[in-house]
N, C-alpha and C. Protein backbone atom coordinates (compact mmCIF):
# COMPACT_ATOMS: atom_id res chain seq x y z
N UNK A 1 10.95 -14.61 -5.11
CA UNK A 1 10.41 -13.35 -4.58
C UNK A 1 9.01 -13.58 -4.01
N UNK A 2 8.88 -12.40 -3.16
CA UNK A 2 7.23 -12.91 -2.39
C UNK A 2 6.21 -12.45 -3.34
N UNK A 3 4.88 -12.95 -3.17
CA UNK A 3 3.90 -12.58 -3.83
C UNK A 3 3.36 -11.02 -2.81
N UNK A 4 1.64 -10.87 -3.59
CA UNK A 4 1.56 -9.74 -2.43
C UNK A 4 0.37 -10.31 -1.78
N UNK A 5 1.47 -9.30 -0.52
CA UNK A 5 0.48 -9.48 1.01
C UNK A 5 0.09 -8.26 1.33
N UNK A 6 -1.01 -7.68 2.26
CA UNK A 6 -1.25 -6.61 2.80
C UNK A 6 -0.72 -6.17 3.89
N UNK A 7 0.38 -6.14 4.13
CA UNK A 7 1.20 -5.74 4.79
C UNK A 7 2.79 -5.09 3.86
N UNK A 8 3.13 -5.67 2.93
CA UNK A 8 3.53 -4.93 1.91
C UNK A 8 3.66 -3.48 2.07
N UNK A 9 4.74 -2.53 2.55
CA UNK A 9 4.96 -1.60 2.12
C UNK A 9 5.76 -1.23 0.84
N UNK A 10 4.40 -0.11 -0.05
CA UNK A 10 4.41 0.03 -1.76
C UNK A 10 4.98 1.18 -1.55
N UNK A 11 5.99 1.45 -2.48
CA UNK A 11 6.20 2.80 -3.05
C UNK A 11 6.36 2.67 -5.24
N UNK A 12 4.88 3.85 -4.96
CA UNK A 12 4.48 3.68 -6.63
C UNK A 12 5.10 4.91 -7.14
N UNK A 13 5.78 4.73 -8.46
CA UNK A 13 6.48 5.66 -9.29
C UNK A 13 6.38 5.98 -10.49
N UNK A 14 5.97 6.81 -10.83
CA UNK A 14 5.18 7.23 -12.37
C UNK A 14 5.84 8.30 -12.90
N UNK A 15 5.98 7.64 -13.84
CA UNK A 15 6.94 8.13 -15.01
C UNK A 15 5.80 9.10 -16.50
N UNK A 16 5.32 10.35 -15.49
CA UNK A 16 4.10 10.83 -16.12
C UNK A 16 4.46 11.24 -17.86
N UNK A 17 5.63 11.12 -18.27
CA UNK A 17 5.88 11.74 -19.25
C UNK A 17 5.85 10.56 -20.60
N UNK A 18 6.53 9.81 -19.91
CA UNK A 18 6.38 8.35 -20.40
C UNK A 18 4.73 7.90 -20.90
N UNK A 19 3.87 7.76 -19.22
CA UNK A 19 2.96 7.61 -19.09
C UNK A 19 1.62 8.36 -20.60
N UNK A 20 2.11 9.58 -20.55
CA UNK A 20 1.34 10.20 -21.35
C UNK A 20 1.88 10.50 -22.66
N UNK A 21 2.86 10.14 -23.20
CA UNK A 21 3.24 9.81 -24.70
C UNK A 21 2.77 8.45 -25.36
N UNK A 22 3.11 7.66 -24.29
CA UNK A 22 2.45 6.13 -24.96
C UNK A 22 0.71 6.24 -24.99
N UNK A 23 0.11 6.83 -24.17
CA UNK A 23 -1.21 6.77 -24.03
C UNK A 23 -2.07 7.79 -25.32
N UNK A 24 -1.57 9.14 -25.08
CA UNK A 24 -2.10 9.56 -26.84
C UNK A 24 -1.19 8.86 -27.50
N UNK A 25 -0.71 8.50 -28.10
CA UNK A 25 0.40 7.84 -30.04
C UNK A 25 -0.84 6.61 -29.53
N UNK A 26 -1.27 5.77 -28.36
CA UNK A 26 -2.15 4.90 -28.94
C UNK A 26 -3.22 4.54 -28.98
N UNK A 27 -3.66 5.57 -27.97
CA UNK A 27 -5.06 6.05 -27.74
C UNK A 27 -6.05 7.09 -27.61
N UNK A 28 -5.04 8.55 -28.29
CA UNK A 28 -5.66 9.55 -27.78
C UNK A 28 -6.15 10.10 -26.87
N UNK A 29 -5.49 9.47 -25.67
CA UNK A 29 -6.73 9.66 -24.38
C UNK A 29 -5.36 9.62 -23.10
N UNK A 30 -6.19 10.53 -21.93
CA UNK A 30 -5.18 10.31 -20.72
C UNK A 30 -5.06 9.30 -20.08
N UNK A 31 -4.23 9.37 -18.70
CA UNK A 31 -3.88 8.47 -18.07
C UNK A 31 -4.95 8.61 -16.97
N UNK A 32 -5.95 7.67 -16.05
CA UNK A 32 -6.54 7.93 -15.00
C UNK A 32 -5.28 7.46 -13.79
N UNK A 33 -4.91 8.50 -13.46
CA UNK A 33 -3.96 8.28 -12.39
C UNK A 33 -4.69 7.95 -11.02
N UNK A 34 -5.66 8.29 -10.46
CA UNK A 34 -6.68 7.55 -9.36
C UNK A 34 -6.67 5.92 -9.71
N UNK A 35 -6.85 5.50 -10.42
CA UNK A 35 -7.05 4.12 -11.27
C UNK A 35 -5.30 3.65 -10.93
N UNK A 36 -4.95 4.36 -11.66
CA UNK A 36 -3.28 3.61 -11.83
C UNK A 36 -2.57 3.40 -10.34
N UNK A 37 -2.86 4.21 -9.18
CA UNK A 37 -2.24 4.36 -8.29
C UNK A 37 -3.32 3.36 -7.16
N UNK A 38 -4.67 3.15 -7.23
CA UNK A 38 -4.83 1.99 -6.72
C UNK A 38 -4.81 0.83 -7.03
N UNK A 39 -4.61 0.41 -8.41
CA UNK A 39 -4.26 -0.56 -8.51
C UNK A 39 -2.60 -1.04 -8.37
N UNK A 40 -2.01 0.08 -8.53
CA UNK A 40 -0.72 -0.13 -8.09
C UNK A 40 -0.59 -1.21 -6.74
N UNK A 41 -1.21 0.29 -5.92
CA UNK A 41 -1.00 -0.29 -4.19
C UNK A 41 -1.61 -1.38 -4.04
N UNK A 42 -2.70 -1.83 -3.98
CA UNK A 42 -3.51 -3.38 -4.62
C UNK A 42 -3.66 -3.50 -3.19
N UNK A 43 -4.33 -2.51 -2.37
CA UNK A 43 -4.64 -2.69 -0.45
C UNK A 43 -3.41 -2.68 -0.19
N UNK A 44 -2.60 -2.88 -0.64
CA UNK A 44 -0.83 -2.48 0.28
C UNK A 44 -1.11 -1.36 1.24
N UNK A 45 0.21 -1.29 1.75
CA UNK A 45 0.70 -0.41 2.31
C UNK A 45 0.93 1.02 1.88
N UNK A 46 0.58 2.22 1.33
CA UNK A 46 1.44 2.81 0.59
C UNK A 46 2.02 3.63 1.22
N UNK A 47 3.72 3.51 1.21
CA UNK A 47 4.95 4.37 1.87
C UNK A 47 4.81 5.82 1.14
N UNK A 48 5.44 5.66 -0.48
CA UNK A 48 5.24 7.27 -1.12
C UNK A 48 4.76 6.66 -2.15
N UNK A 49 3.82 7.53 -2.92
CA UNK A 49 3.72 7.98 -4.25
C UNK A 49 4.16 8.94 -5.00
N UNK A 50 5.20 8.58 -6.19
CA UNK A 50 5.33 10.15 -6.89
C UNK A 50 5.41 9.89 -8.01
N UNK A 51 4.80 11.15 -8.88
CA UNK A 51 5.07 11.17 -10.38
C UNK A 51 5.61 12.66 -10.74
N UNK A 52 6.50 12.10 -11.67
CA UNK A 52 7.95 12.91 -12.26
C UNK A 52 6.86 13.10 -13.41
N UNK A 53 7.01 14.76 -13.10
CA UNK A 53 6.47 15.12 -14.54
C UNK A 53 7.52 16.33 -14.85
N UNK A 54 7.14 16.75 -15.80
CA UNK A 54 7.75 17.81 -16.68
C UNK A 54 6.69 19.49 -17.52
N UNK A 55 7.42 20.62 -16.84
CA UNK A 55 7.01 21.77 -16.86
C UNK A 55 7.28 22.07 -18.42
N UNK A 56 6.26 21.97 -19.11
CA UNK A 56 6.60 22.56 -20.71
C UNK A 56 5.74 23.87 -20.95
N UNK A 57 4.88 24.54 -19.64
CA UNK A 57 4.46 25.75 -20.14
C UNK A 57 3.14 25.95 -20.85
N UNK A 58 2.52 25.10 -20.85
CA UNK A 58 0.86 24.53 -21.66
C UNK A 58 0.32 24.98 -20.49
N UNK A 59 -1.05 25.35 -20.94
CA UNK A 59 -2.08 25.90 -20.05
C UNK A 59 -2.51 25.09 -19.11
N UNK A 60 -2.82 23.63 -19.50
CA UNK A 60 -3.25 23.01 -18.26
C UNK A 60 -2.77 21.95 -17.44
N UNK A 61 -1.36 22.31 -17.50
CA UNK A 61 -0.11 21.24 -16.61
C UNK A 61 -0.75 21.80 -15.44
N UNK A 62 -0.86 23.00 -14.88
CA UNK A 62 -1.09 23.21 -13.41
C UNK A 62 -2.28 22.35 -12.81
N UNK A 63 -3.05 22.62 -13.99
CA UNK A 63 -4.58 22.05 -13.10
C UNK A 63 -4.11 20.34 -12.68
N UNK A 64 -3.09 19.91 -13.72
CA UNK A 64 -2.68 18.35 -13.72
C UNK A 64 -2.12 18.02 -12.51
N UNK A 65 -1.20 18.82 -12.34
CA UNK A 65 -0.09 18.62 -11.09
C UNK A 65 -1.29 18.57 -10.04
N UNK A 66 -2.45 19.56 -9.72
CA UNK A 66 -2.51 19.53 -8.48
C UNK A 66 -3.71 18.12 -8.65
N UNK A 67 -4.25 17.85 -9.79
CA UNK A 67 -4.92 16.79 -9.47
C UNK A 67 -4.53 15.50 -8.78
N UNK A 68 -3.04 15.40 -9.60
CA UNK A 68 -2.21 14.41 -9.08
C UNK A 68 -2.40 14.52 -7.48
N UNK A 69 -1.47 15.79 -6.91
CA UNK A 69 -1.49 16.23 -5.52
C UNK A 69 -2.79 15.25 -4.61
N UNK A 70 -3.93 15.51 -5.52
CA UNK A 70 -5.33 15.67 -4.86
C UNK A 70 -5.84 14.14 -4.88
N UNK A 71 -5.35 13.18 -6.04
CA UNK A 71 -5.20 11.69 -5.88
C UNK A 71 -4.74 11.15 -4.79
N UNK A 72 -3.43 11.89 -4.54
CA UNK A 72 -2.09 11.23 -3.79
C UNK A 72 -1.23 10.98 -3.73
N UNK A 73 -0.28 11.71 -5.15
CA UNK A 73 0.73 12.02 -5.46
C UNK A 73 1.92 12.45 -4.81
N UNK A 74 3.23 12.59 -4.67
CA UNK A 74 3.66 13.95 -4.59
C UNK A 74 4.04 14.25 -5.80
N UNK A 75 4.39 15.18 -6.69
CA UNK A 75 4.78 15.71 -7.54
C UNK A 75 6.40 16.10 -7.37
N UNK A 76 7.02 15.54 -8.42
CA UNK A 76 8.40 16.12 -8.72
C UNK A 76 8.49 16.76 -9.84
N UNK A 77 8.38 18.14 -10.30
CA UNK A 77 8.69 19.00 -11.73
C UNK A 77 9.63 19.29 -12.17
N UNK A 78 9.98 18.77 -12.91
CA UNK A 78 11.14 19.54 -14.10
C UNK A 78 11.01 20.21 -15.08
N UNK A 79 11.03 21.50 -15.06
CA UNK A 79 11.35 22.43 -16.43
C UNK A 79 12.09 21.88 -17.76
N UNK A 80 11.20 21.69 -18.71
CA UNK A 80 11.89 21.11 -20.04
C UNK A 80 13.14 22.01 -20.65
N UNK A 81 13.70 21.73 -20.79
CA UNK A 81 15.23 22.37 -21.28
C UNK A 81 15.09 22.42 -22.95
N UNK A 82 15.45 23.99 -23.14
CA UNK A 82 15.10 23.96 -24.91
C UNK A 82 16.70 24.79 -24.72
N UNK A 83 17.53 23.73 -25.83
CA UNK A 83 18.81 23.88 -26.87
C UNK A 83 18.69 25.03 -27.58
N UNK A 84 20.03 25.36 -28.03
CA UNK A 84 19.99 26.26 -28.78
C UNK A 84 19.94 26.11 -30.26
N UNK A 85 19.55 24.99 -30.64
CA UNK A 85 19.00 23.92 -31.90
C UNK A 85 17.93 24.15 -32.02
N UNK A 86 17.34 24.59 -30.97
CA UNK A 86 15.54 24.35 -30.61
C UNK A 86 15.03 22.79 -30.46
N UNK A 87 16.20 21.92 -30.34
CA UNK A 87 15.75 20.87 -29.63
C UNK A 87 15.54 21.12 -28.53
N UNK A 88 14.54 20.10 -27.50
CA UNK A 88 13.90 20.38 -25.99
C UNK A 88 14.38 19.25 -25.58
N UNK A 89 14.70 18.82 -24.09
CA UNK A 89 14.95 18.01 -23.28
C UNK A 89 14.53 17.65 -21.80
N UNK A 90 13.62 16.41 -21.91
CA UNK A 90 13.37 16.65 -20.34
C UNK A 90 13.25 15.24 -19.89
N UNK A 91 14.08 14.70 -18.85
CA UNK A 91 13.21 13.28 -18.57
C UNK A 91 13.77 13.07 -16.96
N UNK A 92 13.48 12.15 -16.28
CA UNK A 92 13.73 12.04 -14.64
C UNK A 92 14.13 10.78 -14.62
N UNK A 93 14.68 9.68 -15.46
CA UNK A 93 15.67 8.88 -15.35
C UNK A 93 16.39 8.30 -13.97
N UNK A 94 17.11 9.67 -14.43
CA UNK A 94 18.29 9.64 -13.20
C UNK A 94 17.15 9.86 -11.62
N UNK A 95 16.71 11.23 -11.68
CA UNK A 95 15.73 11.24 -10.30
C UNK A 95 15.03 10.44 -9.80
N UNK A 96 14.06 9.01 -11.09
CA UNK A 96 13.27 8.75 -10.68
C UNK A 96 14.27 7.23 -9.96
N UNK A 97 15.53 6.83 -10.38
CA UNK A 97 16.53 5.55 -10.18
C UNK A 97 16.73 5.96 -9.06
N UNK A 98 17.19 7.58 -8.97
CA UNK A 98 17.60 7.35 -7.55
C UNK A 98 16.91 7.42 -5.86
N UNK A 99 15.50 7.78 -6.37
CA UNK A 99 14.53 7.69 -5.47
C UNK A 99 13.91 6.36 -5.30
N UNK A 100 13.92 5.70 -6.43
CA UNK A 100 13.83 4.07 -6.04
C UNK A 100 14.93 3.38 -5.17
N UNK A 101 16.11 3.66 -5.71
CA UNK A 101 17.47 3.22 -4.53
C UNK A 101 17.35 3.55 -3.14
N UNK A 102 16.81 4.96 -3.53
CA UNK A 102 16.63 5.01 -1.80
C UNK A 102 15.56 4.55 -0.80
N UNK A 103 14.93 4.52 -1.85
CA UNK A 103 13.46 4.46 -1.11
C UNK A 103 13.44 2.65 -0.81
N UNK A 104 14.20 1.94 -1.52
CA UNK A 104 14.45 0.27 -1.60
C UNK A 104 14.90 -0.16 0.30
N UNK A 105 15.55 0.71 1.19
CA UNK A 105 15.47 0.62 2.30
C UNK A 105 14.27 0.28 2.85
N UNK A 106 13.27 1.19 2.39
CA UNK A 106 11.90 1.68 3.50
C UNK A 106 10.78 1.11 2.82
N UNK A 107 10.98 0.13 1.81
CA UNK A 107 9.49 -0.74 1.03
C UNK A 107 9.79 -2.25 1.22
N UNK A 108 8.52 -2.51 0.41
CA UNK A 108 8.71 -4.17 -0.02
C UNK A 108 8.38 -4.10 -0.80
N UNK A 109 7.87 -3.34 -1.98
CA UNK A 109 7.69 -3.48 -3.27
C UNK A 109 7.88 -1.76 -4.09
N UNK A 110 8.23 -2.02 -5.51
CA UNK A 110 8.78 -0.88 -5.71
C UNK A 110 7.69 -1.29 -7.08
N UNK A 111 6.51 -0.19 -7.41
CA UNK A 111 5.76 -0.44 -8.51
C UNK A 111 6.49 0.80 -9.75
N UNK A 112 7.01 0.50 -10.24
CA UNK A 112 7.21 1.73 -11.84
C UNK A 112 6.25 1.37 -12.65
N UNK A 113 5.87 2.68 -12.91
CA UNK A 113 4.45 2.80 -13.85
C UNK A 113 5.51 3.93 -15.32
N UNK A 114 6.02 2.95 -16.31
CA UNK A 114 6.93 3.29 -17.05
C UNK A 114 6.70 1.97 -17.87
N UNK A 115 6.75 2.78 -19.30
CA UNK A 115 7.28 1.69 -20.17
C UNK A 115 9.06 1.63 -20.39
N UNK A 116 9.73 2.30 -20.26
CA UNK A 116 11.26 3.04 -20.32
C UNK A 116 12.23 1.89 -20.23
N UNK A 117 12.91 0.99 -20.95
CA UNK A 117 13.38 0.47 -20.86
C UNK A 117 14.89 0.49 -19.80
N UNK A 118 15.20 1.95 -20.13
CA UNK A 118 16.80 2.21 -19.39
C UNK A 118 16.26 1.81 -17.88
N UNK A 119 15.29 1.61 -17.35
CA UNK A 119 14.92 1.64 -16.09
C UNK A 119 15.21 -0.14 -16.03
N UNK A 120 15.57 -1.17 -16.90
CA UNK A 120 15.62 -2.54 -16.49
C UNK A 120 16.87 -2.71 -15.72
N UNK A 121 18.09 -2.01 -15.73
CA UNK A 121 18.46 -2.35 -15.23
C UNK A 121 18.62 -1.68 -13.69
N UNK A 122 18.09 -0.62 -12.91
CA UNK A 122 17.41 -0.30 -11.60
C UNK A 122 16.27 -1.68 -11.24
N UNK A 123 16.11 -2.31 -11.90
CA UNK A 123 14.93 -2.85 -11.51
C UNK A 123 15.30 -4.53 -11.00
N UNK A 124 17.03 -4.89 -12.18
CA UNK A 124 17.80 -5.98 -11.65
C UNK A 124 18.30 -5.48 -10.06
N UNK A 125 19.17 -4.11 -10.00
CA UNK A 125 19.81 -3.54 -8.63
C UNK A 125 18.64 -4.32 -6.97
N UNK A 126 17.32 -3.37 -7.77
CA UNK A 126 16.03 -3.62 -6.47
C UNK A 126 16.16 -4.96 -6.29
N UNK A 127 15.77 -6.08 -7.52
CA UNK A 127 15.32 -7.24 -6.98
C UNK A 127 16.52 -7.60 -6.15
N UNK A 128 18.09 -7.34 -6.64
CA UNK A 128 19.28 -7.73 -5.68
C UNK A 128 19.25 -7.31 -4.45
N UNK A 129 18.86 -6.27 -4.20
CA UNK A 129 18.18 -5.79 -2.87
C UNK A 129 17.28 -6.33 -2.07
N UNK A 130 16.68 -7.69 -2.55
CA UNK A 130 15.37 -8.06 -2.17
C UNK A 130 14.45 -6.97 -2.31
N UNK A 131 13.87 -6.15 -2.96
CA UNK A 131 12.68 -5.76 -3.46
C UNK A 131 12.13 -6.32 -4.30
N UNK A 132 10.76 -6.50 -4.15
CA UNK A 132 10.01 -6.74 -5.44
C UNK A 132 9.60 -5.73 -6.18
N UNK A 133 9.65 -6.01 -7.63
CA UNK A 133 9.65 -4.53 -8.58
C UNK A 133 8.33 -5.25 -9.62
N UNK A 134 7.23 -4.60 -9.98
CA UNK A 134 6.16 -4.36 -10.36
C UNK A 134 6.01 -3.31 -11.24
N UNK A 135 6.23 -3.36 -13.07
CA UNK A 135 6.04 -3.14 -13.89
C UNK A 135 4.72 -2.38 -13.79
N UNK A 136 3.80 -1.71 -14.47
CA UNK A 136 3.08 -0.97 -15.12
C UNK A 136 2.76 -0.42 -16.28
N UNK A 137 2.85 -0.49 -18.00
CA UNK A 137 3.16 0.08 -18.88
C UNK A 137 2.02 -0.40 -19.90
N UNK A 138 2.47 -0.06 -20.92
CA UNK A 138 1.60 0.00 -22.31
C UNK A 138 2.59 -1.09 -22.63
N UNK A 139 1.47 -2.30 -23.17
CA UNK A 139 2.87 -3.63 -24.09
C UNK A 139 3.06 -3.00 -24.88
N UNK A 140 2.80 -2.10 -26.00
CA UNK A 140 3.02 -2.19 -27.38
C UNK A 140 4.20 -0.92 -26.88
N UNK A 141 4.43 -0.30 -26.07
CA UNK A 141 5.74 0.75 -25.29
C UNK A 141 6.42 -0.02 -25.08
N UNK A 142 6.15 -0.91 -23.84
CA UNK A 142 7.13 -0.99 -22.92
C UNK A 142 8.33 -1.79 -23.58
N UNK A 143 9.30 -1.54 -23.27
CA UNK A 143 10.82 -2.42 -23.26
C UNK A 143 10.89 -3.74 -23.03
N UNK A 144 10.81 -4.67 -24.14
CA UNK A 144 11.18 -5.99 -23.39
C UNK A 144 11.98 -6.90 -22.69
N UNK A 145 12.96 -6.06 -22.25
CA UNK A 145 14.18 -5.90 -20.88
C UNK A 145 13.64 -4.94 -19.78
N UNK A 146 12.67 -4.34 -20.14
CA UNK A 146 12.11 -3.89 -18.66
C UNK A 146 11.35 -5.32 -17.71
N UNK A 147 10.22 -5.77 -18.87
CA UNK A 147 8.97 -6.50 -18.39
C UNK A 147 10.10 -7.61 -18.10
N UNK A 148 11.14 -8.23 -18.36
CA UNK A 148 11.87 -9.56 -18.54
C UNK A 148 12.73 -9.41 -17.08
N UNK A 149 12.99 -8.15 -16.37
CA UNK A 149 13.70 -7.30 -15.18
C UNK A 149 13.12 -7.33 -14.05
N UNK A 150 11.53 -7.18 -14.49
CA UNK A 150 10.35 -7.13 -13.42
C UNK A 150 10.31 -8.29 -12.92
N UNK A 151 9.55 -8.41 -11.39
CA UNK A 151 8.84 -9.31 -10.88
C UNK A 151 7.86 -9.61 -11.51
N UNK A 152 6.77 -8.36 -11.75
CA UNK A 152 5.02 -8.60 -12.37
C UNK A 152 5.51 -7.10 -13.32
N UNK A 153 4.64 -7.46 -14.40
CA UNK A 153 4.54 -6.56 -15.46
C UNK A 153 2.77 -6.73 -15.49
N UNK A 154 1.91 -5.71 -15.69
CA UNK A 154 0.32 -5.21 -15.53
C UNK A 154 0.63 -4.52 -17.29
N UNK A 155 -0.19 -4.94 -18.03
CA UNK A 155 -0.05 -4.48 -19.22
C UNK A 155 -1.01 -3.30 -19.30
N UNK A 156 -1.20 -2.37 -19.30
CA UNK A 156 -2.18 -1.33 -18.91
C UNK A 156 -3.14 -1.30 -20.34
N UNK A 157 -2.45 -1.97 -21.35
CA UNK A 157 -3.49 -2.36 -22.82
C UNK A 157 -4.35 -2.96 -22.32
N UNK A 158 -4.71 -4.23 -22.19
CA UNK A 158 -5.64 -4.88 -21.80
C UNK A 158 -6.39 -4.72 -20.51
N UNK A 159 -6.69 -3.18 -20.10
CA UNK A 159 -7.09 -3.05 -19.48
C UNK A 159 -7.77 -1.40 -19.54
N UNK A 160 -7.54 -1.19 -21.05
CA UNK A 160 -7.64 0.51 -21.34
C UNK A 160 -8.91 1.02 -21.34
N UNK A 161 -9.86 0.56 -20.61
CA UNK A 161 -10.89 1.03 -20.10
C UNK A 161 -11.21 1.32 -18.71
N UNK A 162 -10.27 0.69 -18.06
CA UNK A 162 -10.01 1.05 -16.69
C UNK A 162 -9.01 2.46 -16.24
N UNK A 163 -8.03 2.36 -16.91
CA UNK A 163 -6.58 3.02 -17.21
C UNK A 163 -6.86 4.09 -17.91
N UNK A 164 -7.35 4.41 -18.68
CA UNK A 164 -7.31 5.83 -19.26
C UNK A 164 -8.84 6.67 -19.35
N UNK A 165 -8.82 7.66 -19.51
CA UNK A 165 -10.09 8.69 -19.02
C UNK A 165 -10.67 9.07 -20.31
């Protein structure tokens, strides 16, 4: 697979839900998504950016979404789904696989900013595609069939002074 060049067209994908469970359980602290999304692109190209988040109804998801917006985001929302258990359900899996599939036409590199393991095998599909796929995650999260799937895995631990706010 190629290394990176600046000519590289990136499409970065953030898995905000992911993103922000691993980051408080190990640090109490958010994600700097300005931070995460240029180092993603790394002077690339960038085709799209989006992060899949999830509508749970807390006071300050709005102000979040549009910050994202205001980084460089686009935003995809999903309304969390509450059972009649009072279990809740929400994740973009499926949305976020199949916007990588598609989007695998129109890039040269596909960055997931996910620790999520079910995503290793979208990430074998890309490289069969010739894409290069570029990890993002928390080590002590991430899946070790994700990082083993990837081209480059960025451990966002050893770097949690840059990465989180």
């Amino acid at each position: 697979m190629t290394d990176i060049h600046p000519n590289q067209r990136v499409a970065v994908l953030a898995d905000a839900q992911n993103l922000y469970h691993s980051a408080q359980s190990l640090y109490s602290r958010n994600i700097d998504y300005s931070k995460l999304l240029e180092k993603g692109v790394q002077g690339r190209e960038l085709t799209r950016a989006i992060a899949y988040v999830i509508r749970a109804d807390s006071p300050e998801e709005e102000s979040f979404f549009d910050a994202l917006v205001d980084i460089g985001f686009e935003t995809k929302i999903k309304n969390i789904k509450t059972f009649g258990d009072g279990s809740k359900k929400a994740d973009w899996d499926v949305g976020m696989s199949l916007d990588a599939v598609t989007l695998a036409n129109h890039v040269d590199t596909v960055v997931l900013c996910t620790g999520d393991g079910d995503f290793s095998r979208l990430c074998s599909h890309l490289r069969h595609e010739g894409v290069r796929v570029e990890v993002m995650g928390f080590s002590e999260s991430t899946a070790d069939e994700l990082v083993e799937a990837a081209d480059s895995f960025l451990d966002l631990s050893e770097r949690s002074k840059t990465f989180l706010l």
